[in-house]
Protein backbone atom coordinates (compact mmCIF):
# COMPACT_ATOMS: atom_id res chain seq x y z
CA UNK A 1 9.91 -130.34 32.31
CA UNK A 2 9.67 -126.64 33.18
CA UNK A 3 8.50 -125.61 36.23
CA UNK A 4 6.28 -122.13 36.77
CA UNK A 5 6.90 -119.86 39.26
CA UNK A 6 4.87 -119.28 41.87
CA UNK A 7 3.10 -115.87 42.07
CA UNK A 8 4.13 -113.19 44.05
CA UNK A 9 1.57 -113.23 46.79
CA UNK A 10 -0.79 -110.25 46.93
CA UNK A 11 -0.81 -109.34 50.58
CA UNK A 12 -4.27 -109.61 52.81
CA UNK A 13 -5.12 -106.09 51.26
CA UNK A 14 -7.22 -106.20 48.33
CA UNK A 15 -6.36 -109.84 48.09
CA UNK A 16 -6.49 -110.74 44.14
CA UNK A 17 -5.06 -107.64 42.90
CA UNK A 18 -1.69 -107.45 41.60
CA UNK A 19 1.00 -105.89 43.91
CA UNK A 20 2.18 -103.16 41.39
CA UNK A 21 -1.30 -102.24 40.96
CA UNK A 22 -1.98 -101.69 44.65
CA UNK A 23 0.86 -99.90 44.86
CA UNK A 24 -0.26 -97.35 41.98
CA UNK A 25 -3.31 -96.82 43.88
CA UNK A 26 -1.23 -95.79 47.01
CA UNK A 27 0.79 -93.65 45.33
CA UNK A 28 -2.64 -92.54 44.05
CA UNK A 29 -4.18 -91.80 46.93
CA UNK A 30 -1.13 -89.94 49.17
CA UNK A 31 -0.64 -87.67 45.82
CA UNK A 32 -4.43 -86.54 45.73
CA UNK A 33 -4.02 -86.06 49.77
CA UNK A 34 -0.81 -84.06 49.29
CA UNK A 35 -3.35 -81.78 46.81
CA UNK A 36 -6.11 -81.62 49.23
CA UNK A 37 -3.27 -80.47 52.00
CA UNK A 38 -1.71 -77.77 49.61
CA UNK A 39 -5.43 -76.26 48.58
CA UNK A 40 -5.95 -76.56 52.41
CA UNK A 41 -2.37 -74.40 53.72
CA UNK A 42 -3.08 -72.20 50.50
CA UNK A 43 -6.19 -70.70 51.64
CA UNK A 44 -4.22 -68.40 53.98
CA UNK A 45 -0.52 -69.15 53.34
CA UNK A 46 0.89 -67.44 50.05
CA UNK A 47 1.96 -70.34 47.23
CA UNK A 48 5.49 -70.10 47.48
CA UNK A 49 5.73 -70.70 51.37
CA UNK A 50 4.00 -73.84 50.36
CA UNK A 51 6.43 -74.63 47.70
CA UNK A 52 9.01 -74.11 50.27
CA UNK A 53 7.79 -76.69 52.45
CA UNK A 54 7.27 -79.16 49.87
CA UNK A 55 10.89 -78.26 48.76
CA UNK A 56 12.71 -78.23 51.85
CA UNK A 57 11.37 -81.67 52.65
CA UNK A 58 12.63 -83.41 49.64
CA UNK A 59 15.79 -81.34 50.06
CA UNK A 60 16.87 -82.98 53.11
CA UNK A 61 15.83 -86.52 52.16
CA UNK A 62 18.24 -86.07 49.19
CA UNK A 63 21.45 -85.00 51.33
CA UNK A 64 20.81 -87.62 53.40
CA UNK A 65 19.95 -90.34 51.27
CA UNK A 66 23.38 -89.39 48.68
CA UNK A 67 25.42 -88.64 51.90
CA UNK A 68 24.67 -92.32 53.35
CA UNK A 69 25.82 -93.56 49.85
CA UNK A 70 28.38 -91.66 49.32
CA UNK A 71 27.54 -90.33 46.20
CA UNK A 72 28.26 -86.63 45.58
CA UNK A 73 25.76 -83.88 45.49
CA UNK A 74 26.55 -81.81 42.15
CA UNK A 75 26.40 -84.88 39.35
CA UNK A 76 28.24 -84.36 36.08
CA UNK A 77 26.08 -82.53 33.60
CA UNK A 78 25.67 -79.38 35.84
CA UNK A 79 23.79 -77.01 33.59
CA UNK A 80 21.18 -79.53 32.50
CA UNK A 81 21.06 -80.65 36.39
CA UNK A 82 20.08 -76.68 36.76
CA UNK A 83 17.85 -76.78 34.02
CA UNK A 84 15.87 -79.49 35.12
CA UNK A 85 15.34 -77.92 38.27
CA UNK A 86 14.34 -74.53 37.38
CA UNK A 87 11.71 -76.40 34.93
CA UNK A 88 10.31 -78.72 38.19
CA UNK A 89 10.19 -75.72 40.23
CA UNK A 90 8.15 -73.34 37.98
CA UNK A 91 5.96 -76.84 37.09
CA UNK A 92 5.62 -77.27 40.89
CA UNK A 93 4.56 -73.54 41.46
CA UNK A 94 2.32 -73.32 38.84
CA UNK A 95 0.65 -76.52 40.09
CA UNK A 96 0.08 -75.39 43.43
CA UNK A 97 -1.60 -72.26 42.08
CA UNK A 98 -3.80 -74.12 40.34
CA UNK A 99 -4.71 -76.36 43.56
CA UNK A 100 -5.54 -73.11 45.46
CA UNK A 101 -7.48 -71.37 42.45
CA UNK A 102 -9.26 -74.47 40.98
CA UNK A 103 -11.11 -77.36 41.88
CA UNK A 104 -9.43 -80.14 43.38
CA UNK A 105 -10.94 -82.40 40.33
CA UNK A 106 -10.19 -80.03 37.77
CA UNK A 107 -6.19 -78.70 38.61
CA UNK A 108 -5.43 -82.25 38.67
CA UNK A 109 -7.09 -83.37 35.51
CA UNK A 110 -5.18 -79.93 33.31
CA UNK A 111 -1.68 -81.19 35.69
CA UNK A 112 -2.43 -84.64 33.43
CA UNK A 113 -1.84 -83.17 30.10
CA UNK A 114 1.73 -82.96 30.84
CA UNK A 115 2.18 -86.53 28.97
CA UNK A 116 1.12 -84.77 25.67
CA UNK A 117 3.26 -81.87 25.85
CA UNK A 118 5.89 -84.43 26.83
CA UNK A 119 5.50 -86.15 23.22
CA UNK A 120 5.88 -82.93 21.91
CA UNK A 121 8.90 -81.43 23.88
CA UNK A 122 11.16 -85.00 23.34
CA UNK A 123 10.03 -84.91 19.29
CA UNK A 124 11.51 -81.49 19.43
CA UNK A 125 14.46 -81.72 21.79
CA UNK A 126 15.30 -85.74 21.34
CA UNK A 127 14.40 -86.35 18.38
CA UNK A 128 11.43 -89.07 19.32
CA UNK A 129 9.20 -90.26 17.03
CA UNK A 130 5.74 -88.39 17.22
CA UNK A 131 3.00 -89.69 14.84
CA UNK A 132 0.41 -87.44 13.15
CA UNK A 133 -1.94 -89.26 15.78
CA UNK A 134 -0.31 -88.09 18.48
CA UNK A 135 -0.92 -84.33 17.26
CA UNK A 136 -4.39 -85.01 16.91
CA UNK A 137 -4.65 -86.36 20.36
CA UNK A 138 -2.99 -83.19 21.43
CA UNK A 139 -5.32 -81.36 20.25
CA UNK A 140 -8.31 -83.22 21.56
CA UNK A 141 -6.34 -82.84 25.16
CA UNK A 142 -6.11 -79.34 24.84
CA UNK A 143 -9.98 -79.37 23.41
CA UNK A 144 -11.00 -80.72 26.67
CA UNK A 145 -9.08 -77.86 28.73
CA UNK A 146 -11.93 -75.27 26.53
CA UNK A 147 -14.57 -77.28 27.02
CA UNK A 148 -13.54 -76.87 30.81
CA UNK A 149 -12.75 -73.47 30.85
CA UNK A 150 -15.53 -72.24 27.98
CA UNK A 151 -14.17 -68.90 27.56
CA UNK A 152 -17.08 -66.33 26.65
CA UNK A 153 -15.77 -66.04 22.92
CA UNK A 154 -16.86 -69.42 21.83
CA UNK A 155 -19.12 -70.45 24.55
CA UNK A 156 -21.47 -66.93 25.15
CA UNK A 157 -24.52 -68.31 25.98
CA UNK A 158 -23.11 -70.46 28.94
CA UNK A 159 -22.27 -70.31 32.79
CA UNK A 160 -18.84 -68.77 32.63
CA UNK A 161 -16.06 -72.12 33.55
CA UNK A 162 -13.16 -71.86 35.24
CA UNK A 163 -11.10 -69.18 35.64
CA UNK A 164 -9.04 -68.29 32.68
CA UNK A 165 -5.43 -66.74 34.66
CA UNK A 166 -5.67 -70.10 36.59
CA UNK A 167 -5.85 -72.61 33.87
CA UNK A 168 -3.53 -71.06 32.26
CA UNK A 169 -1.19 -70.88 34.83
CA UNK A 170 -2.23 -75.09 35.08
CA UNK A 171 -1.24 -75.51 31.65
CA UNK A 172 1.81 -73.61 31.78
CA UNK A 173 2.41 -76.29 35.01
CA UNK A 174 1.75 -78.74 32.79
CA UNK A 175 4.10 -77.26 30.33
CA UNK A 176 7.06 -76.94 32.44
CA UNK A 177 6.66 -80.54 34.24
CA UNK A 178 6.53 -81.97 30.48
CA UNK A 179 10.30 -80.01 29.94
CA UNK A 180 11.18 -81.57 33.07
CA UNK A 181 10.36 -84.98 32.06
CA UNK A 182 12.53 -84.63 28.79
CA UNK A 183 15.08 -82.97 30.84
CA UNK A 184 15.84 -86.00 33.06
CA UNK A 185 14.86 -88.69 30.21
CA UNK A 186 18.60 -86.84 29.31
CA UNK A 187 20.17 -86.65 32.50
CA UNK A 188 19.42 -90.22 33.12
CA UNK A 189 22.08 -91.44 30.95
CA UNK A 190 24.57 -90.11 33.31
CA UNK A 191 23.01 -89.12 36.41
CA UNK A 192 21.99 -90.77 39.58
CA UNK A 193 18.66 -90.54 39.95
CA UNK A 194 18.40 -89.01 43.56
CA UNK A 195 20.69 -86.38 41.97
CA UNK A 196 18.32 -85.58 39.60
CA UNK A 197 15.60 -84.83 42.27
CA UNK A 198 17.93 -83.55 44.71
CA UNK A 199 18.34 -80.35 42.23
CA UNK A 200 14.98 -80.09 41.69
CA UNK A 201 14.20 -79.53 45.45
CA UNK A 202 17.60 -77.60 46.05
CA UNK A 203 16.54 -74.93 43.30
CA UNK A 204 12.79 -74.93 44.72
CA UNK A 205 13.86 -74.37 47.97
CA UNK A 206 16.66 -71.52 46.99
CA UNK A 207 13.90 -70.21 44.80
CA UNK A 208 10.96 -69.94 47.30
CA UNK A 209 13.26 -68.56 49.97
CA UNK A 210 13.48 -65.09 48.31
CA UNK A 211 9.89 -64.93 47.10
CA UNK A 212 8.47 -66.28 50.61
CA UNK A 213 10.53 -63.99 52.43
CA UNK A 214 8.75 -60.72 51.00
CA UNK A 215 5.68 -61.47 52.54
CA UNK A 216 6.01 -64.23 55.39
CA UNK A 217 3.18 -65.56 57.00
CA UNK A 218 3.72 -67.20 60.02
CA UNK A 219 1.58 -70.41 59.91
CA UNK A 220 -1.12 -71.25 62.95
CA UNK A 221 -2.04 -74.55 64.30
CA UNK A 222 -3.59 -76.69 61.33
CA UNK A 223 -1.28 -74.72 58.80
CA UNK A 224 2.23 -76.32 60.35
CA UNK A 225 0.53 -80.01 60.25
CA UNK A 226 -0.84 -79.43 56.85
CA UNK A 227 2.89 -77.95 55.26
CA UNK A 228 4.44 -81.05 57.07
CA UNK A 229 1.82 -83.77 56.11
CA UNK A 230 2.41 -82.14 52.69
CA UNK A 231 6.19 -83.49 52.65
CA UNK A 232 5.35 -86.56 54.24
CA UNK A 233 2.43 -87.50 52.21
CA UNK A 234 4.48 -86.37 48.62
CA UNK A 235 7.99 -88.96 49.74
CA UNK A 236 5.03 -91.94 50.76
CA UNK A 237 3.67 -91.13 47.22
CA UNK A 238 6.88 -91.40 45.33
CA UNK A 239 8.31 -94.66 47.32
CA UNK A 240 4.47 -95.97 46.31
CA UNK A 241 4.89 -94.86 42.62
CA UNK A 242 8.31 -96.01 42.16
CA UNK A 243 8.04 -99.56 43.33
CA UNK A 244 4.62 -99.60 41.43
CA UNK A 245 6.63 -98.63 38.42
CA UNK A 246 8.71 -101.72 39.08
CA UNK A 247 6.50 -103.84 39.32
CA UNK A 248 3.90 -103.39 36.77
CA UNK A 249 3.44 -102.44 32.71
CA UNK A 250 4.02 -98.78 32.66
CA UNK A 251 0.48 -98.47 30.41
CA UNK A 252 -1.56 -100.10 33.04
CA UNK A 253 0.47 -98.52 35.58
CA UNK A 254 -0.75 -94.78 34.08
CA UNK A 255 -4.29 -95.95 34.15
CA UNK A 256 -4.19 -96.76 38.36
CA UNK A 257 -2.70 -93.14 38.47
CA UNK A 258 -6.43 -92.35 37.43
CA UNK A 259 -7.54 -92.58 40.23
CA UNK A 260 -5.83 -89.15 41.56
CA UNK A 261 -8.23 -87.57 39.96
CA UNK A 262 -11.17 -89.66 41.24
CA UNK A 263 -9.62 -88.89 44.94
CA UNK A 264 -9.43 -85.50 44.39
CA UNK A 265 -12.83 -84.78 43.34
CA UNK A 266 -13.99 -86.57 46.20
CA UNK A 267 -11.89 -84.69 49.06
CA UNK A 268 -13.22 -81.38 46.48
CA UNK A 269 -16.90 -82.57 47.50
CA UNK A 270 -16.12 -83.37 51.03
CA UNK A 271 -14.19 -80.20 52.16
CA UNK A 272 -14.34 -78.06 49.77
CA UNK A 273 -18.45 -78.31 48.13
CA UNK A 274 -17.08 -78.45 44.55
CA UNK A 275 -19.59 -79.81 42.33
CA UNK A 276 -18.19 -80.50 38.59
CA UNK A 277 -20.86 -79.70 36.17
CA UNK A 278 -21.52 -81.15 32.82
CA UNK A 279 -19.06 -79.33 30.83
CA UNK A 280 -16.18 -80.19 33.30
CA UNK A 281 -16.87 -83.58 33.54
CA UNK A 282 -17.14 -83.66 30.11
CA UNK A 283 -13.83 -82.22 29.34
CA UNK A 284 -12.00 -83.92 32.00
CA UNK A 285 -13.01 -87.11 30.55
CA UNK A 286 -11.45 -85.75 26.92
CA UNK A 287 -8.57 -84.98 28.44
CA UNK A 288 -8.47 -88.60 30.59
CA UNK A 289 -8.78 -90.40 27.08
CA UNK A 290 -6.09 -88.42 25.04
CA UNK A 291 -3.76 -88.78 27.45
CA UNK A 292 -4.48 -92.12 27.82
CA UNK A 293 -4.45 -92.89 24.47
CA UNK A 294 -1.45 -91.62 23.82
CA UNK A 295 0.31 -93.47 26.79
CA UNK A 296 -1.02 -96.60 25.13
CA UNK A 297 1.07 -95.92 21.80
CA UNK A 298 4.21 -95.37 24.18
């Protein structure tokens, strides 16, 4: 007779919910804080001293974390290691433009179409299967970025949207973050994993150094707790997101991580007075459903 195993107990907190599920909700909920804290530093503090902060952060938690293990810093596959983190660091900058330029709600809803331009990027690069589905969902992503933005040309008779330099620069975020993604899906074959992020925050840092150092602005009071609550909020995120990863279906997984975007309209409404209107809502939830949808076909 076989016996079943006994559940993994779910903790006092939200007692009935599966662990990897809380877990994606954590992760959830430090990532839309780590936005609120970069729109916050950005108001003053030019992007790239942000990035730096963020970088610099990860940067050390890397040499440490490979130096205790004994692994070595440079991995194998150097170039694509370099690749990979030129591609995260323009992905990162662009990002945090967006945060600063855009609504909380609305950056992190155009930083979600990364997944389709991800399907794309490995049909192109690793030969992955992409369906004529997938294109159309594409498309009906990239549909809801116009309905968000509803440039003058197709949309005359309405309330300008968002601004057009900005969500572009959020889709070219999108963009690059998509090429890192196939980038390490690559790497991963050979690489530690820790090396793979560890070049990602060793070119951001090396990166923002130069651009920061043109024009420096020396952070005041709230600014220094905001740039370091920025790196300590981002690793809480990732050690939330990876064991949620590892402990539940990576479809229903993607759907918790939803909820960024629920948690950063609400901090937008709280500190910030954004109000999404009809037409962003409306193409936020396009692009929610495309991406989505396309998660669910793998």
């Amino acid at each position: 007779m076989s016996v079943e195993p006994a559940p993994r107990p779910s903790g006092t907190l939200l007692p009935g919910v599966a662990l990897g599920i809380r877990y994606m909700a954590a992760a959830a909920l430090f990532f839309s804080i780590m936005s609120l804290l970069v729109k916050v530093a950005g108001q003053r503090l030019p992007v790239q001293e942000v990035v730096l902060a963020r970088s610099s952060v990860g940067l050390a938690i890397c040499v440490y974390s490979l130096r205790r293990r004994g692994i070595s810093l440079w991995g194998e596959r150097r170039w694509l290691l370099l690749a990979r983190g030129l591609l995260g660091y323009a992905g990162l900058s662009c990002f945090f433009y967006a945060l600063v330029h855009l609504p909380l709600a609305e950056a992190t809803v155009i930083q979600y179409t990364n997944p389709v331009f991800t399907a794309v990027l490995a049909a192109i690069f690793l030969a992955e299967l992409i369906r004529p589905r997938d294109l159309l969902l594409v498309l009906v992503s990239l549909g809801g970025v116009v309905l968000m933005t509803r440039p003058a040309v197709l949309f005359g008779g309405l309330d300008a949207g968002l601004d057009p330099v900005a969500v572009i620069v959020a889709l070219a975020g999108a963009v690059f973050s998509a090429g890192a993604y196939v980038t390490v899906r690559r790497l991963s074959r050979t690489e530690d994993p820790v090396v793979i992020v560890f070049y990602f925050a060793l070119v951001a840092t090396a990166g923002s150094i130069p651009l920061t150092a043109v024009n420096p602005v020396l952070p005041t009071g709230w600014e220094w707790v905001a740039l370091a609550g920025i790196g300590v909020v981002t690793q809480a995120a990732q050690v939330f997101l990876t064991k949620g990863l590892r402990e539940e279906q990576a479809g229903r997984a993607m759907a918790v991580g939803y909820m960024q975007i629920v948690f950063a309209a609400v901090w937008g409404l709280i500190f910030f007075a954004e109000f999404p209107d009809f037409w962003g809502g409306a193409g936020a939830l396009v692009i929610v459903l495309a991406t989505a949808g396309l998660a669910r076909r793998g």
